[in-house]
N, C-alpha and C. Protein backbone atom coordinates (compact mmCIF):
# COMPACT_ATOMS: atom_id res chain seq x y z
N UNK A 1 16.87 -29.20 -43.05
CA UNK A 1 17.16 -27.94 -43.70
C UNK A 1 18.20 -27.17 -42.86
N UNK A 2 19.09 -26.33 -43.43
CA UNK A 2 20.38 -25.81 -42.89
C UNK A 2 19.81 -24.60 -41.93
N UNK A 3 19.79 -24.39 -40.88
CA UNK A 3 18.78 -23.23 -39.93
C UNK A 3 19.60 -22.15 -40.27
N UNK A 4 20.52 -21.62 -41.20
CA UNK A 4 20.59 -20.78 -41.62
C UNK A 4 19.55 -19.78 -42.16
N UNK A 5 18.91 -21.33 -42.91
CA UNK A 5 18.23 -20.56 -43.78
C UNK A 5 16.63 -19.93 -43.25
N UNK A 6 16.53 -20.58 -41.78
CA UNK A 6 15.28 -20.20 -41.17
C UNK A 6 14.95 -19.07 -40.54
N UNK A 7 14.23 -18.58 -40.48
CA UNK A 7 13.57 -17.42 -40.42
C UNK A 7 14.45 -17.14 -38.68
N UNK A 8 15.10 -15.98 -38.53
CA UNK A 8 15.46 -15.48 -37.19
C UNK A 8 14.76 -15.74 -35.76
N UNK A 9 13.59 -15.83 -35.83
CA UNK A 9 12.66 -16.13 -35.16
C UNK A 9 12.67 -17.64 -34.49
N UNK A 10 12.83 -18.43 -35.74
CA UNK A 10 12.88 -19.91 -35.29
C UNK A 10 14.12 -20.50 -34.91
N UNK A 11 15.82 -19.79 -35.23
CA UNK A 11 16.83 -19.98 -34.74
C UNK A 11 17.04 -19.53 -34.08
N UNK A 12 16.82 -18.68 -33.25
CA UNK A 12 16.48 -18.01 -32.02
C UNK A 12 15.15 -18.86 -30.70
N UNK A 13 14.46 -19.97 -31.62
CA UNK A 13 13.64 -20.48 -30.31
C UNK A 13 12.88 -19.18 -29.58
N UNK A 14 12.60 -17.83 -30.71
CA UNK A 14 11.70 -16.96 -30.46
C UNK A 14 10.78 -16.31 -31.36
N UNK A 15 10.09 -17.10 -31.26
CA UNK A 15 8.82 -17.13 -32.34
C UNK A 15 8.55 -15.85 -32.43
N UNK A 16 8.06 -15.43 -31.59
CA UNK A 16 7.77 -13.74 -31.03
C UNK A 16 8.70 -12.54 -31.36
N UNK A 17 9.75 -13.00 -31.53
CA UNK A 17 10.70 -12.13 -32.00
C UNK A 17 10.88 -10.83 -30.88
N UNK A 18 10.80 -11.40 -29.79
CA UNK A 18 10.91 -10.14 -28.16
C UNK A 18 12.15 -9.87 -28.33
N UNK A 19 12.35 -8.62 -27.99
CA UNK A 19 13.94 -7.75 -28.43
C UNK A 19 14.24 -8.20 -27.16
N UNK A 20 15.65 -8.29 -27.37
CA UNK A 20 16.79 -8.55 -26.07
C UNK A 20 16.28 -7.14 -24.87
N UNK A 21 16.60 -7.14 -23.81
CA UNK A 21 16.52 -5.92 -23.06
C UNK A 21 16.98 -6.61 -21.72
N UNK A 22 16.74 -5.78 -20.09
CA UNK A 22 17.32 -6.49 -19.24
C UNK A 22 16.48 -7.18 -18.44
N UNK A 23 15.34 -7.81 -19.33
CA UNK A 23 14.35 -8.44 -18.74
C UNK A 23 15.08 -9.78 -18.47
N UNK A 24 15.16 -10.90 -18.05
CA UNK A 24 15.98 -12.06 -18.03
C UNK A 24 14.39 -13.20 -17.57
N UNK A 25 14.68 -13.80 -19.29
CA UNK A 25 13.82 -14.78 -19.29
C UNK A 25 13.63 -16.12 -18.56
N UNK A 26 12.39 -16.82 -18.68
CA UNK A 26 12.84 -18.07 -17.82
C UNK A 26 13.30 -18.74 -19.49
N UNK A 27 14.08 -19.89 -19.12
CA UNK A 27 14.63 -20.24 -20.64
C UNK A 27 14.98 -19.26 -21.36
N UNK A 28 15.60 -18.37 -21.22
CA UNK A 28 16.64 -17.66 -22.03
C UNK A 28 17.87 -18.46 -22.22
N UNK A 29 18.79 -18.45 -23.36
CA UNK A 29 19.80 -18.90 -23.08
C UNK A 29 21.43 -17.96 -22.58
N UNK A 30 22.22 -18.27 -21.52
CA UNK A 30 23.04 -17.37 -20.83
C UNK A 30 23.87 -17.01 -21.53
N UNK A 31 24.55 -17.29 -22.78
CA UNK A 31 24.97 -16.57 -24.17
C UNK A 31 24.18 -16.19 -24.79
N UNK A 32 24.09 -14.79 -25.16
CA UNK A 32 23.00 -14.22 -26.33
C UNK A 32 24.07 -13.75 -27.53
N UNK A 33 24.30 -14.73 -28.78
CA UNK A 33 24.46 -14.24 -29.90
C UNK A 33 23.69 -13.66 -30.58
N UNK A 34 22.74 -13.42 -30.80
CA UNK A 34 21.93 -11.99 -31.11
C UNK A 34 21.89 -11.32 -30.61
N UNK A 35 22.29 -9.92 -31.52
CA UNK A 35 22.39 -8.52 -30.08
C UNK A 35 21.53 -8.09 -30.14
N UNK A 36 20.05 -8.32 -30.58
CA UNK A 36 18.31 -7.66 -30.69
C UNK A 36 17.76 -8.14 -30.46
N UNK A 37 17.62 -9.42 -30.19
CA UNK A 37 16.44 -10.83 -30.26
C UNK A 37 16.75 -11.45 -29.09
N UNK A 38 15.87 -11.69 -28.40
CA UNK A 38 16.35 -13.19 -27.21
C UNK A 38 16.39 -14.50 -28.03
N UNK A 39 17.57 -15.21 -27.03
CA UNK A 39 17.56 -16.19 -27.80
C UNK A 39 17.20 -17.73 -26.76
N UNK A 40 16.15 -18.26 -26.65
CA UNK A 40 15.82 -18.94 -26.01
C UNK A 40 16.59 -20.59 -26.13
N UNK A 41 16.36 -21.51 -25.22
CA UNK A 41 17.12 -22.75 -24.87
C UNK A 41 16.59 -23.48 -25.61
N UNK A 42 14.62 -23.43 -26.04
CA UNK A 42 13.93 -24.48 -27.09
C UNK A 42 12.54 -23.37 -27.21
N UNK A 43 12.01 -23.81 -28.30
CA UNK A 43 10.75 -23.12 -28.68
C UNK A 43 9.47 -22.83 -27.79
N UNK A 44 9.45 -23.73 -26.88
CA UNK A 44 8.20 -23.92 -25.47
C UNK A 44 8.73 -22.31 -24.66
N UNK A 45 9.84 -22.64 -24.41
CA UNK A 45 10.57 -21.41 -23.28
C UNK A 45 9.84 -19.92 -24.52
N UNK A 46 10.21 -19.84 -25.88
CA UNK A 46 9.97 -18.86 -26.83
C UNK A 46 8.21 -18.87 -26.48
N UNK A 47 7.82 -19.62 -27.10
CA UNK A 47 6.25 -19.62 -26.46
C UNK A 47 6.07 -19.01 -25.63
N UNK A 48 5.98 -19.43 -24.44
CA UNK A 48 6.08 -19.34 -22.90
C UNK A 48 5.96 -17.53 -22.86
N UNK A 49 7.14 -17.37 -23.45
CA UNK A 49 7.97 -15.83 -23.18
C UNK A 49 6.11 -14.73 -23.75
N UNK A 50 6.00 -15.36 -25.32
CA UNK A 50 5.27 -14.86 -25.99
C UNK A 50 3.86 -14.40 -25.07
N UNK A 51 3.32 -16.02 -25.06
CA UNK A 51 2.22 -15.42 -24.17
C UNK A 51 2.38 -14.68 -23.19
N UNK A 52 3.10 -14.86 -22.20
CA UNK A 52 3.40 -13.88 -20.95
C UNK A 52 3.51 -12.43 -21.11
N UNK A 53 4.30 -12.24 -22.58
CA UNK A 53 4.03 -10.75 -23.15
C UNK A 53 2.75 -10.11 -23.47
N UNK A 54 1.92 -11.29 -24.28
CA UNK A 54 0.72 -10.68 -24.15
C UNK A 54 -0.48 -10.58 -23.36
N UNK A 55 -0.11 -11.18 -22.12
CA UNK A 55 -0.98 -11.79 -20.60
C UNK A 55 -1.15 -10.63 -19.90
N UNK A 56 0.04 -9.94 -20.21
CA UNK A 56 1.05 -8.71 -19.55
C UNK A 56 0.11 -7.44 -20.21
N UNK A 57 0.19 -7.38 -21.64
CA UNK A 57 -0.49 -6.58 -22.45
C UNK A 57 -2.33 -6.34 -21.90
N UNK A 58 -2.90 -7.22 -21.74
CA UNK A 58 -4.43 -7.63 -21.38
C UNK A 58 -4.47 -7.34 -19.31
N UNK A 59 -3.68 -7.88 -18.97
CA UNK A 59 -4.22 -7.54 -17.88
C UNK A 59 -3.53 -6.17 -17.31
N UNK A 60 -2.14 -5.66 -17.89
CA UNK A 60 -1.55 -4.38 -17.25
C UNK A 60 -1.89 -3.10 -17.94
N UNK A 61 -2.21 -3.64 -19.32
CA UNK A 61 -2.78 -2.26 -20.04
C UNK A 61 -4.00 -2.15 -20.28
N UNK A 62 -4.32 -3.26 -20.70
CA UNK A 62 -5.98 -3.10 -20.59
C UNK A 62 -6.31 -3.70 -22.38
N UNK A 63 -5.53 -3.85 -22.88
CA UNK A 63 -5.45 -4.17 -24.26
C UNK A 63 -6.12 -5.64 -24.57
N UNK A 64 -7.54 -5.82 -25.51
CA UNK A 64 -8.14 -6.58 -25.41
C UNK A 64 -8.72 -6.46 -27.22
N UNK A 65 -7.87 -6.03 -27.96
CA UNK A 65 -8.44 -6.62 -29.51
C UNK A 65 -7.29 -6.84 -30.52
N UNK A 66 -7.23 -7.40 -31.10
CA UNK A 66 -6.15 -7.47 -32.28
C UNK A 66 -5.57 -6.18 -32.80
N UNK A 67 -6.60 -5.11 -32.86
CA UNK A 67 -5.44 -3.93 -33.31
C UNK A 67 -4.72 -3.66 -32.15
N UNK A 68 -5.18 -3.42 -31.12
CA UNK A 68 -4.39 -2.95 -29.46
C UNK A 68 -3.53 -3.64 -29.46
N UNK A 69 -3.52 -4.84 -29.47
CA UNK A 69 -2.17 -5.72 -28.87
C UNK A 69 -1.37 -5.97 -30.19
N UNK A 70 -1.77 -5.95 -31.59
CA UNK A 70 -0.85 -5.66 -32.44
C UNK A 70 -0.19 -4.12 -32.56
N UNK A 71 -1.02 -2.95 -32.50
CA UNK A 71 -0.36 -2.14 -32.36
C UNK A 71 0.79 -1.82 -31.25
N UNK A 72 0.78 -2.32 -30.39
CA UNK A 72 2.24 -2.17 -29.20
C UNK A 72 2.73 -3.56 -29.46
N UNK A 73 2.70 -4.56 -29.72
CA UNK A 73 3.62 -5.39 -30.12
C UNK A 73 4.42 -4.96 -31.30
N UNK A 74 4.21 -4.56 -32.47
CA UNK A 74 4.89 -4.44 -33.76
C UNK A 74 4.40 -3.06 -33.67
N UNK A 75 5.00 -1.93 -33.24
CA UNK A 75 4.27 -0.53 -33.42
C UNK A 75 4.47 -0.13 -35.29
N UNK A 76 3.42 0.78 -35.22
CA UNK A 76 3.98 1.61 -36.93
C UNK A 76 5.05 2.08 -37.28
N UNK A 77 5.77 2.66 -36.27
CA UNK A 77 7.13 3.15 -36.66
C UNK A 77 8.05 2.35 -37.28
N UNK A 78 7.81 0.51 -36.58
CA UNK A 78 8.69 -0.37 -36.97
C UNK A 78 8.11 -0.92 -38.08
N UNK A 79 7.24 -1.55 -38.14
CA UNK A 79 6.47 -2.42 -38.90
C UNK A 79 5.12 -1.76 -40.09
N UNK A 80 4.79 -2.99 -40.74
CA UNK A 80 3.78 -2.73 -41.76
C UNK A 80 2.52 -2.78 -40.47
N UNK A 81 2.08 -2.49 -40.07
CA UNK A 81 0.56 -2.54 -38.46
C UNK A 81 -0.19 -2.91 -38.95
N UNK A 82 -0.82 -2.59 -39.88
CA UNK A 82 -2.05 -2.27 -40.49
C UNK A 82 -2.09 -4.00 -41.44
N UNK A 83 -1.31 -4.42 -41.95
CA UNK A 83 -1.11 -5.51 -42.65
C UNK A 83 -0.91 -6.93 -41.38
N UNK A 84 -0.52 -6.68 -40.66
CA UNK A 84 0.22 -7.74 -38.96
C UNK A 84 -1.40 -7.30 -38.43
N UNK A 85 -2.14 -6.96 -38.11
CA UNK A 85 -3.57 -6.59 -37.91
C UNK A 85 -4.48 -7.64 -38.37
N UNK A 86 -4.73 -7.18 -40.17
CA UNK A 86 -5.31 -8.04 -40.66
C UNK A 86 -5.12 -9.13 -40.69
N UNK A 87 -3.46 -9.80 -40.35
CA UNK A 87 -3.21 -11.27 -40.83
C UNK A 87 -3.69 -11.74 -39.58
N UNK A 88 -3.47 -11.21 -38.47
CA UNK A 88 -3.70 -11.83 -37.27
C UNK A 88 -5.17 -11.99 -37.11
N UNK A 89 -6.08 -11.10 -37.20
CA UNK A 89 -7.40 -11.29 -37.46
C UNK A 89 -7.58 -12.03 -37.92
N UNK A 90 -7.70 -11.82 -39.50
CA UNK A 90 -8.25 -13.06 -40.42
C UNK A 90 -7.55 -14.29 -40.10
N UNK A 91 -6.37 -14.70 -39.13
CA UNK A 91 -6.29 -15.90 -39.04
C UNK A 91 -7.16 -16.20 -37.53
N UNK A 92 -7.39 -15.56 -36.86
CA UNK A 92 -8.61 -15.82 -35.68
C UNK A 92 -9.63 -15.66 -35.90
N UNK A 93 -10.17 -15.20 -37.09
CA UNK A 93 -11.47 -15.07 -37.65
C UNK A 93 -12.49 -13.97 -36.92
N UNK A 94 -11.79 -12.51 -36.25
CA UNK A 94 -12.32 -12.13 -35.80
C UNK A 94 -12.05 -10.31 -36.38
N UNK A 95 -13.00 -9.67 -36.15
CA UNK A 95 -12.57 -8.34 -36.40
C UNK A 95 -11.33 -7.84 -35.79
N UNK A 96 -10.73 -6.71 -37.10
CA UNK A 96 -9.76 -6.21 -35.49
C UNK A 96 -9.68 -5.65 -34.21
N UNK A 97 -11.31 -5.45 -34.53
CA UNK A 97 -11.72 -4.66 -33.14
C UNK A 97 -12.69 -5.44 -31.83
N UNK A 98 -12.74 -7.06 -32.31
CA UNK A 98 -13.47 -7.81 -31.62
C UNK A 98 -12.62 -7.54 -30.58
N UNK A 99 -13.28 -8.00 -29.15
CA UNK A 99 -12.77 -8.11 -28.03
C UNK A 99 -12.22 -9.64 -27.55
N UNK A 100 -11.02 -9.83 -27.07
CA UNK A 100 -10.79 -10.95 -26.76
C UNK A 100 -9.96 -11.58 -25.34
N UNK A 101 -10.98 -12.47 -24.97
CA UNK A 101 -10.40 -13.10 -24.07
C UNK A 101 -9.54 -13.74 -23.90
N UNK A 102 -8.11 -13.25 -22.69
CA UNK A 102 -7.07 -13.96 -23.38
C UNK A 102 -7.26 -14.87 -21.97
N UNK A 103 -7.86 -14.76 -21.08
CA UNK A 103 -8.17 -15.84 -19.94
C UNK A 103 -8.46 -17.15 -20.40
N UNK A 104 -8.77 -17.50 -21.80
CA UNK A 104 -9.23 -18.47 -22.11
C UNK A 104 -8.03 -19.13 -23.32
N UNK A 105 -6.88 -20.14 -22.18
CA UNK A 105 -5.92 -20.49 -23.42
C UNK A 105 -5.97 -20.93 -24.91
N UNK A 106 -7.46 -21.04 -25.24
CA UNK A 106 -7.90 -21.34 -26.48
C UNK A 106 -7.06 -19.99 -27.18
N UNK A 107 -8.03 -19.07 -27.17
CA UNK A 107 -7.71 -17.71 -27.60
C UNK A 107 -6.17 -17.45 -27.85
N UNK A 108 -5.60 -17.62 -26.14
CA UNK A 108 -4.30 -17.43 -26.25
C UNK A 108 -3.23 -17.60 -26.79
N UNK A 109 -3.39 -19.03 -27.58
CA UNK A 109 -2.57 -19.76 -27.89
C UNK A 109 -2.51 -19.87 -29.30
N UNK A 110 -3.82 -19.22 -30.13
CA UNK A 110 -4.62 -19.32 -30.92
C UNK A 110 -4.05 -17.44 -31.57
N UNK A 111 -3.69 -16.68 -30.97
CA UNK A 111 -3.21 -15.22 -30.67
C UNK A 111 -1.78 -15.52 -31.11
N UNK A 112 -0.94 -16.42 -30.06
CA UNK A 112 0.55 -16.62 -30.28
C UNK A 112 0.75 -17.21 -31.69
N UNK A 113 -0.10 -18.30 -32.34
CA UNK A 113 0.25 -18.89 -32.77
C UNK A 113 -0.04 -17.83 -34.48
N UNK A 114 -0.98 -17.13 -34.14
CA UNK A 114 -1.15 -16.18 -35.48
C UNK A 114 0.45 -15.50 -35.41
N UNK A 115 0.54 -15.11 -34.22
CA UNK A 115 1.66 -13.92 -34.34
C UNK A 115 2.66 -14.66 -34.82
N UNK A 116 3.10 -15.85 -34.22
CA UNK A 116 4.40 -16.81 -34.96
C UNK A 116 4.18 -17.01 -36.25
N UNK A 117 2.76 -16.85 -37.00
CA UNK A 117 3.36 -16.99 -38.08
C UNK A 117 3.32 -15.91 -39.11
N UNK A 118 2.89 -15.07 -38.28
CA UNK A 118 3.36 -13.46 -39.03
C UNK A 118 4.98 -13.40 -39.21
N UNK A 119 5.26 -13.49 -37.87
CA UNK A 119 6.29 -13.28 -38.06
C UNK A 119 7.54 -13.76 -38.95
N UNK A 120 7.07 -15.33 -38.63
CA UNK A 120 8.33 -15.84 -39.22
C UNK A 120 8.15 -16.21 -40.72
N UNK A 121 6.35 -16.25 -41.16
CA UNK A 121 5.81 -16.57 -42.75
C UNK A 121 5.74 -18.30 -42.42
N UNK A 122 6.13 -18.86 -43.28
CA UNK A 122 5.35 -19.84 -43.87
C UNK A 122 6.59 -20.85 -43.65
N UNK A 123 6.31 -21.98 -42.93
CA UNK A 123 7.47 -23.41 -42.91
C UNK A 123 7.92 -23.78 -44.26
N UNK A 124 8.66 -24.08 -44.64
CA UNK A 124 9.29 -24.86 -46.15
C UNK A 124 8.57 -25.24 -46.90
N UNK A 125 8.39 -25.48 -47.67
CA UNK A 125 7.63 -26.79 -48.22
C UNK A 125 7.65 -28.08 -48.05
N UNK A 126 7.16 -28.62 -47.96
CA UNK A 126 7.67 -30.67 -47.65
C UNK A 126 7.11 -30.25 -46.21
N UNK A 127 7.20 -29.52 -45.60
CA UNK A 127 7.21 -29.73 -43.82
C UNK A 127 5.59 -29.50 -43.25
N UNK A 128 5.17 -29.87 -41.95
CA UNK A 128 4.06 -29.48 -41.58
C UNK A 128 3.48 -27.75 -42.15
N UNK A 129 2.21 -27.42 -42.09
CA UNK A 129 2.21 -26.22 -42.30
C UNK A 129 1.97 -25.27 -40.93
N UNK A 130 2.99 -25.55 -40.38
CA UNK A 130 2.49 -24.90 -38.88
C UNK A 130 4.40 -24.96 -38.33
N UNK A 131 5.01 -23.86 -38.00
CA UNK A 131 6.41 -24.14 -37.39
C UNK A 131 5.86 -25.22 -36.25
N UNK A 132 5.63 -25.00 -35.37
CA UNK A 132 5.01 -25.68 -34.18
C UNK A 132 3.47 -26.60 -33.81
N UNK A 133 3.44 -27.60 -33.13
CA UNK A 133 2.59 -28.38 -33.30
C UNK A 133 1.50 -28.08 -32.10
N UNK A 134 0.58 -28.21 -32.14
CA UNK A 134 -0.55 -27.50 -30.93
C UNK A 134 -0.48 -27.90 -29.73
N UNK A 135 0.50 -29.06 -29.71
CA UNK A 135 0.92 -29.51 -28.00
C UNK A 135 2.06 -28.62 -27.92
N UNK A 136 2.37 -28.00 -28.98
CA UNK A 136 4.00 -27.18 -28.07
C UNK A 136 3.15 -25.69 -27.47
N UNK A 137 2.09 -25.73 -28.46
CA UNK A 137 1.73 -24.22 -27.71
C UNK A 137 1.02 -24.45 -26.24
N UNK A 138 0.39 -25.50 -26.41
CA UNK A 138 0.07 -26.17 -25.00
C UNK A 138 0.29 -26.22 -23.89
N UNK A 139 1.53 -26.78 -24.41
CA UNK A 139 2.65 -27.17 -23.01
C UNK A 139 3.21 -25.33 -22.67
N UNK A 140 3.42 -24.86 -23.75
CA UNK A 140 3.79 -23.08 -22.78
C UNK A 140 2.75 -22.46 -22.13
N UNK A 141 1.71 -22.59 -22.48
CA UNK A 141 0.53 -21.90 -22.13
C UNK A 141 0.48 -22.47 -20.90
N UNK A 142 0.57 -23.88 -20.51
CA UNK A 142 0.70 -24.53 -18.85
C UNK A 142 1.92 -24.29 -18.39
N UNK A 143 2.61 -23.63 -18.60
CA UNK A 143 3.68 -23.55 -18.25
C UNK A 143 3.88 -21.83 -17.25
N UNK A 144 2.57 -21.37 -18.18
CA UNK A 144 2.73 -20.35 -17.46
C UNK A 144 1.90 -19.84 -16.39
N UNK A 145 2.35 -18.59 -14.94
CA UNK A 145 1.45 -18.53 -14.01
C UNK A 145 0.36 -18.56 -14.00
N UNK A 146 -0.64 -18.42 -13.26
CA UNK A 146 -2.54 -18.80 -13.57
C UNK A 146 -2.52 -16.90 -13.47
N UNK A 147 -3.65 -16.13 -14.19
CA UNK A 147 -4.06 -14.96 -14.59
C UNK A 147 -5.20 -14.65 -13.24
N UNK A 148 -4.60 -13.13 -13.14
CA UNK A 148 -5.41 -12.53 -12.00
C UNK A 148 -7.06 -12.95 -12.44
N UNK A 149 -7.90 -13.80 -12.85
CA UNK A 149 -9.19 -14.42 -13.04
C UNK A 149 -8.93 -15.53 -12.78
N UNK A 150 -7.55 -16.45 -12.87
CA UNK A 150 -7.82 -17.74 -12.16
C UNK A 150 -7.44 -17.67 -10.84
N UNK A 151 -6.65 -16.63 -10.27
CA UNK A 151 -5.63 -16.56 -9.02
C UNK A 151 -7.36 -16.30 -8.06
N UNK A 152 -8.15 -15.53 -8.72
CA UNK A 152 -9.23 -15.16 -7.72
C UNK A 152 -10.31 -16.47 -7.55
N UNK A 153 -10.25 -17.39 -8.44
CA UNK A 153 -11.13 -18.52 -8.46
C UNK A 153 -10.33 -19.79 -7.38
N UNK A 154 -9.26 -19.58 -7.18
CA UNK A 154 -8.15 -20.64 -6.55
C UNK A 154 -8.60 -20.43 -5.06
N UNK A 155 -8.53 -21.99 -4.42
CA UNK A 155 -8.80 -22.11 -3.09
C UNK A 155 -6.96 -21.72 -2.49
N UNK A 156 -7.37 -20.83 -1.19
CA UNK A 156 -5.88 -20.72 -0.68
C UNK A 156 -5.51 -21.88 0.00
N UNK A 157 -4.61 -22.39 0.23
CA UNK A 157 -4.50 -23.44 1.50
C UNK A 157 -3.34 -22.75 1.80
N UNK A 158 -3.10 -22.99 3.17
CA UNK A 158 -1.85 -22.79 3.79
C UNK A 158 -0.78 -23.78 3.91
């Protein structure tokens, strides 16, 4: 299919749809033709980025349910909230106000992978029904640092 026609998100290799700013990603790519969107090197690096945003969200703000971390990801001003809420819920099967552990990459990945497909809707027809396959969310989720709950469980060695 012509990636024209694909959702910004997925020609961009940013599922997440993280606005450009002077954060400098790992896998970013060093030309940014989008002047709003990062535009990542492959979809893992987009992953990667995603969770770390919301790792960031849970352990620096304190944000631990689907409305919290949807509301500052997609605020009201920009977005439908209230609708990006429910989809994300009902695709984790949890209230919006359940509490969730994002220490546990199940969850995590399980979180990203709702939000990717808020964002970007629904793959083609003919194609898997998932942009991404559960080893790509995998491989970002290992990809990224261990969370102040694993850093405290880790033996130091020198």
């Amino acid at each position: 299919m012509n990636t024209f026609f694909m959702p910004r998100g997925i020609r961009n290799n940013n599922p997440g749809n993280i606005r450009l700013s002077p954060t400098r990603w790992q896998g970013q790519k060093d030309v940014q033709a989008d002047t709003s969107f990062v535009e990542f090197i492959a979809p893992v690096w987009g992953l990667r980025a995603l969770m770390r945003v919301l790792l960031t969200y849970h352990f620096k703000h304190g944000l631990d349910t689907v409305e919290s971390i949807i509301n500052r990801w997609a605020p009201p001003h920009e977005n439908a909230t209230d609708h990006y809420i429910y989809s994300v819920a009902r695709h984790l099967k949890v209230s919006r106000r359940d509490r969730l552990d994002l220490t546990g990459r199940a969850v995590l990945t399980a979180l990203a992978e709702a939000i990717t497909r808020h964002e970007n809707g629904h793959p083609p027809a003919g194609t898997p029904p998932f942009w991404y396959a559960p080893a790509l969310y995998a491989e970002a989720a290992a990809m990224l640092p261990p969370t102040p709950a694993q850093s405290q469980n880790r033996k130091v060695t020198p």
